[in-house]
N, C-alpha and C. Protein backbone atom coordinates (compact mmCIF):
# COMPACT_ATOMS: atom_id res chain seq x y z
N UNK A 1 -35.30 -13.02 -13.03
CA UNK A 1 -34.37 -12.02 -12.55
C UNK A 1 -33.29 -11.74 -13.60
N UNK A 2 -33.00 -12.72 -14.52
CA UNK A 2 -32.26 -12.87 -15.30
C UNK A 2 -32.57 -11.49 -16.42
N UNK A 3 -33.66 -11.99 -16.81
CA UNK A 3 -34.00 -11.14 -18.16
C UNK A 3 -34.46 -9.46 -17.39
N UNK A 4 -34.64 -9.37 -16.51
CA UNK A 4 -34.82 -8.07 -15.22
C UNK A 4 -33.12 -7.35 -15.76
N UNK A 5 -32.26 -7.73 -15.74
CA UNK A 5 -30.88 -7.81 -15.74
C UNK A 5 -30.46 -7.22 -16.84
N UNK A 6 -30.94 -8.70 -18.00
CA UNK A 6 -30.17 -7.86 -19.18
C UNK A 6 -30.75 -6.59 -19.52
N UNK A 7 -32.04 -6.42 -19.16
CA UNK A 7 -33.49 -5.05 -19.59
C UNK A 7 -32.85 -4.24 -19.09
N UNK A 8 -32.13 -4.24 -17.80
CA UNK A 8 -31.09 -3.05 -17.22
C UNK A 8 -29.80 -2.50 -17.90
N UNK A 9 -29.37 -3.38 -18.27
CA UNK A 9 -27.92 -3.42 -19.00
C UNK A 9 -28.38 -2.89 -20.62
N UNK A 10 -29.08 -3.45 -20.79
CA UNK A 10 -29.27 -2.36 -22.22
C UNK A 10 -30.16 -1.16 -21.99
N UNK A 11 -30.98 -1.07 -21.07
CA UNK A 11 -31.04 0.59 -21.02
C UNK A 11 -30.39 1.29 -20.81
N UNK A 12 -29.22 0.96 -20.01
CA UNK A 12 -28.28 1.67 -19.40
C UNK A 12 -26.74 1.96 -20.15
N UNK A 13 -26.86 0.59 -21.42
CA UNK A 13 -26.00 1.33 -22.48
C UNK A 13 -26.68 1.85 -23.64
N UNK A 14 -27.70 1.96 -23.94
CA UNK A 14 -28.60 3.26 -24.31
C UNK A 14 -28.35 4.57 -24.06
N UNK A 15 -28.82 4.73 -22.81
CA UNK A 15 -28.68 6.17 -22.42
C UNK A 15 -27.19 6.61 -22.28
N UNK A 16 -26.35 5.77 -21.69
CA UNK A 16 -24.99 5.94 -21.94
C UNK A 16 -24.20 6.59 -23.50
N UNK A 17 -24.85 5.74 -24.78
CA UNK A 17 -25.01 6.33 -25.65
C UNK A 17 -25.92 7.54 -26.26
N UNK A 18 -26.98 7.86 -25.52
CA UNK A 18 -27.83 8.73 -25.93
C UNK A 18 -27.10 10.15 -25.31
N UNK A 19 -26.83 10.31 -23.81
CA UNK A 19 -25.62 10.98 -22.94
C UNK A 19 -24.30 11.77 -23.91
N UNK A 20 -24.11 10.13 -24.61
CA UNK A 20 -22.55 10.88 -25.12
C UNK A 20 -22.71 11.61 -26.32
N UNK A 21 -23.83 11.30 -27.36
CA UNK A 21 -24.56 11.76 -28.97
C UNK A 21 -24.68 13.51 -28.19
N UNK A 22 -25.89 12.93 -27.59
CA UNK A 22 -26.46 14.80 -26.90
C UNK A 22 -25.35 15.67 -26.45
N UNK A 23 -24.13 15.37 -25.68
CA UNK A 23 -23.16 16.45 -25.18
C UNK A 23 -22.25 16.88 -26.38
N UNK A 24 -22.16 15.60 -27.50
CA UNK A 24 -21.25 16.02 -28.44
C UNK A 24 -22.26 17.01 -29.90
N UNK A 25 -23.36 16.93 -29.33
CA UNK A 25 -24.35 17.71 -30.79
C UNK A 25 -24.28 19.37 -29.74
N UNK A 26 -24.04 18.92 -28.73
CA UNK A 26 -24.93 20.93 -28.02
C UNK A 26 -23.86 21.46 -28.40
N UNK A 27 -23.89 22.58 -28.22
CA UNK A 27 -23.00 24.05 -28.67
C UNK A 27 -22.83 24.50 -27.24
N UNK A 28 -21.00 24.51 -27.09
CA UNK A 28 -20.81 24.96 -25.62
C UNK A 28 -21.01 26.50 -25.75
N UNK A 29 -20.74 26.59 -24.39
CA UNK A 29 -20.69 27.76 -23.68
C UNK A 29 -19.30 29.19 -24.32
N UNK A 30 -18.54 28.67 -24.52
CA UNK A 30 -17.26 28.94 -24.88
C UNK A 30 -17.08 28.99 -26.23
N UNK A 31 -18.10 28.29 -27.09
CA UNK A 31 -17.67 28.42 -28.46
C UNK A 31 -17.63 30.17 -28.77
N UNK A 32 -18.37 30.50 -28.71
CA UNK A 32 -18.82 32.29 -29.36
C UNK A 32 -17.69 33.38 -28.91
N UNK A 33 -16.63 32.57 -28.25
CA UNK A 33 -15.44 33.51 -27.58
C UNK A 33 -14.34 33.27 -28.66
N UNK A 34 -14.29 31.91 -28.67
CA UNK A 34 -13.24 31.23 -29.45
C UNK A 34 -13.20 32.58 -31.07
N UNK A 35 -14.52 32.04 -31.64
CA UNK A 35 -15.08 33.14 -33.18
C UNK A 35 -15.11 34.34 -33.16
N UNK A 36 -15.35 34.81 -32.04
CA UNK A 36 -15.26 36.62 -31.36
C UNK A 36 -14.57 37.43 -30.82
N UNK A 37 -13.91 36.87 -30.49
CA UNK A 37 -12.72 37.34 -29.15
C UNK A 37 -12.84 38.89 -29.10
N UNK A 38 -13.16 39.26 -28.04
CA UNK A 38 -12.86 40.55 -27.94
C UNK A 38 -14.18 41.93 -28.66
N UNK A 39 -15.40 41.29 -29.30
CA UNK A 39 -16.65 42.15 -29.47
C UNK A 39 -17.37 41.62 -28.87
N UNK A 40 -17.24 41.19 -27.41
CA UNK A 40 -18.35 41.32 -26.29
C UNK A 40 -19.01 40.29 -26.06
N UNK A 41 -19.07 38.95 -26.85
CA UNK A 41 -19.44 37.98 -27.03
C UNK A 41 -18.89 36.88 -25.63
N UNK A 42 -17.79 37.65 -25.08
CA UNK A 42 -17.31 37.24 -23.89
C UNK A 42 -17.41 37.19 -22.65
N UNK A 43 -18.86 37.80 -22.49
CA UNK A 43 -19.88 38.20 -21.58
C UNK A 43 -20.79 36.92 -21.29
N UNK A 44 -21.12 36.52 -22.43
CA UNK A 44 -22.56 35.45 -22.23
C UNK A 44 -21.27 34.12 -21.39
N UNK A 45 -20.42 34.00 -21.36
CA UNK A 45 -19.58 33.19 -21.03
C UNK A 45 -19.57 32.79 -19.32
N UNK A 46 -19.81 34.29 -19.15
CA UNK A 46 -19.66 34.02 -17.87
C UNK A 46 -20.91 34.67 -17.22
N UNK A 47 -22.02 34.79 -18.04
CA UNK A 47 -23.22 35.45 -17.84
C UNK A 47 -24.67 34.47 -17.65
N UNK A 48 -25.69 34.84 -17.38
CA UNK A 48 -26.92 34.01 -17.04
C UNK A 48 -27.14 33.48 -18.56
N UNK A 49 -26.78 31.55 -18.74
CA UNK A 49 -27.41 31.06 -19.37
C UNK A 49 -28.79 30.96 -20.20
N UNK A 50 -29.77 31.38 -19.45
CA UNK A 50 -31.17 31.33 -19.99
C UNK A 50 -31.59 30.05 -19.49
N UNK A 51 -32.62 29.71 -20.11
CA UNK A 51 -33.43 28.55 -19.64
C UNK A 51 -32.86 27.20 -20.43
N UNK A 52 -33.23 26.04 -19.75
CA UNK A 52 -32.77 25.08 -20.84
C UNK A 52 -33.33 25.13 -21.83
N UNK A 53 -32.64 24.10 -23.16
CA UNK A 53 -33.34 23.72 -24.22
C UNK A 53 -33.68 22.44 -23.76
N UNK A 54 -34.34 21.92 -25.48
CA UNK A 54 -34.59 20.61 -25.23
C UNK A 54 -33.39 19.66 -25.18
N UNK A 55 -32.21 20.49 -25.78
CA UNK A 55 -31.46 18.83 -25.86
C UNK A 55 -30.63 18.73 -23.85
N UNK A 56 -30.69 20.02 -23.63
CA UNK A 56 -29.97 20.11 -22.01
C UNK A 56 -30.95 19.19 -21.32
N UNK A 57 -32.06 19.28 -21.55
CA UNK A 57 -33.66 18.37 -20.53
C UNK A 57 -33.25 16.87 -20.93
N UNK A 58 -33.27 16.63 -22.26
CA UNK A 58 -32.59 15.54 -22.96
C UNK A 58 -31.76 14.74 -21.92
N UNK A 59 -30.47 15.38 -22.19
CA UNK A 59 -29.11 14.75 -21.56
C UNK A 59 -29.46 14.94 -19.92
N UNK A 60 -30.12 15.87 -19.07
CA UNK A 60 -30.33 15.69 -18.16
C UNK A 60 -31.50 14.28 -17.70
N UNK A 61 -32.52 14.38 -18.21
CA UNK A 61 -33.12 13.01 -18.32
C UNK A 61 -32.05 11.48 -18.70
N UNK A 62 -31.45 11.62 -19.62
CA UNK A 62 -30.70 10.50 -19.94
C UNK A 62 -29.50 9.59 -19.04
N UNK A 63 -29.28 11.42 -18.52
CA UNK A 63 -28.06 10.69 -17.28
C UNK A 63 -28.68 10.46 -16.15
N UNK A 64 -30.00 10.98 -15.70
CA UNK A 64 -30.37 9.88 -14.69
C UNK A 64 -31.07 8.96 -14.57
N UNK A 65 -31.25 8.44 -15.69
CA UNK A 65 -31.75 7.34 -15.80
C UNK A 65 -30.51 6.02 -16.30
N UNK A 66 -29.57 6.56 -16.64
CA UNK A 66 -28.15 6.01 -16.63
C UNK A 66 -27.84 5.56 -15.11
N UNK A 67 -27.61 6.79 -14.21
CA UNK A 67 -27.77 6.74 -12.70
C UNK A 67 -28.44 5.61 -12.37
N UNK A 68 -29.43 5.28 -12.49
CA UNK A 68 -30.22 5.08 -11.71
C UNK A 68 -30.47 3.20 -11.99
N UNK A 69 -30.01 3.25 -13.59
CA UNK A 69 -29.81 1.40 -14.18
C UNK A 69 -28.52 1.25 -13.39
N UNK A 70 -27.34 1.95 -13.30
CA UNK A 70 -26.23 1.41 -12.66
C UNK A 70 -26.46 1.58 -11.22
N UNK A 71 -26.60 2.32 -10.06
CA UNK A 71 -27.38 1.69 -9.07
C UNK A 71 -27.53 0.54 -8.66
N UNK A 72 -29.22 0.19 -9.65
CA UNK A 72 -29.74 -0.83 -9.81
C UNK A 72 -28.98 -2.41 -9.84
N UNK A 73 -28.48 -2.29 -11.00
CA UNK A 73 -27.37 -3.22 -11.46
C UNK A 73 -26.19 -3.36 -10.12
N UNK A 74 -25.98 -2.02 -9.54
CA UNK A 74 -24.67 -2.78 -8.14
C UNK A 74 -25.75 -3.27 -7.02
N UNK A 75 -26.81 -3.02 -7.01
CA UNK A 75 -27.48 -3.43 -5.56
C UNK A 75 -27.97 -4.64 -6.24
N UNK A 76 -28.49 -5.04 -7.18
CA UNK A 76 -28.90 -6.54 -7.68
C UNK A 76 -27.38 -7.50 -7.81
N UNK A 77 -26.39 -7.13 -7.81
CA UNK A 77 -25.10 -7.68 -8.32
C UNK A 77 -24.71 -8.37 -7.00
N UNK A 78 -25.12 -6.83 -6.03
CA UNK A 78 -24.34 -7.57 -4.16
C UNK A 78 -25.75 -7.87 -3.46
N UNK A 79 -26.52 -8.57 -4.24
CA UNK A 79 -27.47 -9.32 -3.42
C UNK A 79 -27.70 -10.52 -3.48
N UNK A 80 -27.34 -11.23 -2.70
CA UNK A 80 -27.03 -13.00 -2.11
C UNK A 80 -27.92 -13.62 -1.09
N UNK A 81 -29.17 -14.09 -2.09
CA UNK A 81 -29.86 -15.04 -1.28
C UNK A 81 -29.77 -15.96 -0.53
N UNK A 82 -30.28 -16.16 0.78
CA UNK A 82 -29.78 -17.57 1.75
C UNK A 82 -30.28 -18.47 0.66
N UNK A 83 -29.46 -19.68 0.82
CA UNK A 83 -29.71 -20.95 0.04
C UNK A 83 -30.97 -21.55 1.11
N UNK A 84 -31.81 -22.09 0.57
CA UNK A 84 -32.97 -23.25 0.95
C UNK A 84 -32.58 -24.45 1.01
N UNK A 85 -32.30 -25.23 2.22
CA UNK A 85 -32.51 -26.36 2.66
C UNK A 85 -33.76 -27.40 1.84
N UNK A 86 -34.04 -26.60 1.77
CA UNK A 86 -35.88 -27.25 0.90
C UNK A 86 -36.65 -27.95 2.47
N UNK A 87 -37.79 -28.63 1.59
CA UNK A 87 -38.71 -28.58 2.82
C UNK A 87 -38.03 -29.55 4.10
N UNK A 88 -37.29 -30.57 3.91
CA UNK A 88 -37.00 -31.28 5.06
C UNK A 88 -35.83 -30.45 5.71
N UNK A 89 -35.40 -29.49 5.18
CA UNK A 89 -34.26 -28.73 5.60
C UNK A 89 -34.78 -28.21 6.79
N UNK A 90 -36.11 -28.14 6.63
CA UNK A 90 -36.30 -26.60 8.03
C UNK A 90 -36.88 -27.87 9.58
N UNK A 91 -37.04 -29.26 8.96
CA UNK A 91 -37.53 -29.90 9.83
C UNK A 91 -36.57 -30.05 10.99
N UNK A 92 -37.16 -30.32 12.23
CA UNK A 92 -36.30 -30.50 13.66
C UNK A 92 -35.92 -31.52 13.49
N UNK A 93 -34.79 -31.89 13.69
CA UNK A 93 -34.33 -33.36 14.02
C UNK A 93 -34.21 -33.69 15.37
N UNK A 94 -33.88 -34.94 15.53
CA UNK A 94 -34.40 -35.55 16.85
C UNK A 94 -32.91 -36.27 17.45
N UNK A 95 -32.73 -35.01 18.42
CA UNK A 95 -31.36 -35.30 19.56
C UNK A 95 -31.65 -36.35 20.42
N UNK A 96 -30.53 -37.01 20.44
CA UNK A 96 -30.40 -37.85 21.49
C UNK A 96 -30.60 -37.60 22.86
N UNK A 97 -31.28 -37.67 24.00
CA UNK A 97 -31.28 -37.90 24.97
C UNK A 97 -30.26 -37.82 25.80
N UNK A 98 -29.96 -36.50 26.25
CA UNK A 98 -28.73 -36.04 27.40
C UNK A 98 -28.63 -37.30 28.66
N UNK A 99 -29.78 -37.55 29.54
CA UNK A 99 -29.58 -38.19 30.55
C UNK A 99 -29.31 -39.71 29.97
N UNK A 100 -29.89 -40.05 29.48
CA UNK A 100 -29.45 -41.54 28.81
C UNK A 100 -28.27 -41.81 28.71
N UNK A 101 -27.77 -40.64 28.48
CA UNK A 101 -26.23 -40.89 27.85
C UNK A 101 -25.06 -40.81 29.03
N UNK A 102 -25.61 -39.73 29.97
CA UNK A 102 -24.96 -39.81 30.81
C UNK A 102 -24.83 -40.00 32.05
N UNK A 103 -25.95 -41.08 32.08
CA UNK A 103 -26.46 -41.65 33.60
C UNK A 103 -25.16 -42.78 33.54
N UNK A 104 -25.06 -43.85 32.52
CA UNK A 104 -23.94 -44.08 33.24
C UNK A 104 -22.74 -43.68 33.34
N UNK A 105 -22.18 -43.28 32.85
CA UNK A 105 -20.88 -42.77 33.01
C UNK A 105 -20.67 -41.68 34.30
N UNK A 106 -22.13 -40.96 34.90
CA UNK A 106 -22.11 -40.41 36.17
C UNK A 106 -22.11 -41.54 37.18
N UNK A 107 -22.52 -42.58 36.96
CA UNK A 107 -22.61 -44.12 38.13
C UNK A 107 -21.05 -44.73 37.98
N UNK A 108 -20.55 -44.44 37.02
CA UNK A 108 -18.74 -44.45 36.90
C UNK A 108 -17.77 -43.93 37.64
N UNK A 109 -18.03 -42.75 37.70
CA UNK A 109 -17.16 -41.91 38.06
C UNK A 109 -18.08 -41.74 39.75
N UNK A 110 -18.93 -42.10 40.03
CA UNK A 110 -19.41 -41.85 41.73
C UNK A 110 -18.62 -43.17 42.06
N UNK A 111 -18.31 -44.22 41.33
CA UNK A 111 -18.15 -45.39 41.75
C UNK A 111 -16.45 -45.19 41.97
N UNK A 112 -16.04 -44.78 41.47
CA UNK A 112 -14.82 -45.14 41.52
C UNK A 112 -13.61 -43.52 41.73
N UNK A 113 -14.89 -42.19 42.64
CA UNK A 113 -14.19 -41.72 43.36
C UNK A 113 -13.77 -42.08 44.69
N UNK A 114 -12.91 -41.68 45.41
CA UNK A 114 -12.37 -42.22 46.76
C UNK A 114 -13.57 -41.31 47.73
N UNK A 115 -14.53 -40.04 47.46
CA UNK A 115 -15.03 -39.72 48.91
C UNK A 115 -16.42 -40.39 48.88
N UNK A 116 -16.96 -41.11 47.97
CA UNK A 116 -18.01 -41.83 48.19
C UNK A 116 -17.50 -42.71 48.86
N UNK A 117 -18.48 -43.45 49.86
CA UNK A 117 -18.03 -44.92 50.22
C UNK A 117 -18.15 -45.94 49.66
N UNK A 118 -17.59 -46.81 49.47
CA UNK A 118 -17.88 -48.38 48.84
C UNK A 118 -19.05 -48.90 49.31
N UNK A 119 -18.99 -49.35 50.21
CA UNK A 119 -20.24 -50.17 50.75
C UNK A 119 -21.00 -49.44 51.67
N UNK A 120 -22.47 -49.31 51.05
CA UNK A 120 -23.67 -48.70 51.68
C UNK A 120 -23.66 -49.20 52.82
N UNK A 121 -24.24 -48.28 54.33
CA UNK A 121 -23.98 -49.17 55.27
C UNK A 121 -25.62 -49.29 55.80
């Protein structure tokens, strides 16, 4: 489970790094306004994108699979196995005997209330 663990933790700072490379290489949306201002270039801004490329499929693949190691990693983190007794743990043990115990002390207390009688007649 161990090595399950670390295999998570480094994919997941992988793609974490692969995530942050890919958003800082694409070319926003906004750049071509900044260089243009004002010959129309200010249209695509707020206009139909087009289809993805590869690096948008990229970073979309990367972050959910980022998703999906951290997840992983909190549901393996808050999961707490019952501890095992081991094999004699699960065995029955062997109670003492209720009436044994309290046959006399019921012949006590009949004896030495006042509405029983003393002497059998």
């Amino acid at each position: 489970m161990a090595i399950f663990k670390t295999l998570l933790v480094l994919v997941q700072v992988l793609s974490a790094l692969g995530v942050i490379g890919l958003v800082l290489i694409q070319h926003g949306k906004g750049a071509d306004v900044g260089a243009a201002f004002g010959s129309g270039a200010s249209g695509s801004l707020f206009g139909a994108t087009g289809s993805a490329n590869f690096l948008s499929r990229t970073t979309a693949v990367l972050a959910t699979l980022f998703f999906i190691c951290t997840l992983s990693l909190t549901l393996m983190g808050n999961y707490k196995p019952t501890t095992s007794l081991g094999v004699m743990g699960a065995a029955p043990t062997a109670a003492p005997a209720p009436a044994a115990a309290s046959a006399p002390a019921a012949a006590a207390a009949d004896a030495s209330s006042p509405a029983a009688p003393a002497v059998p007649k």
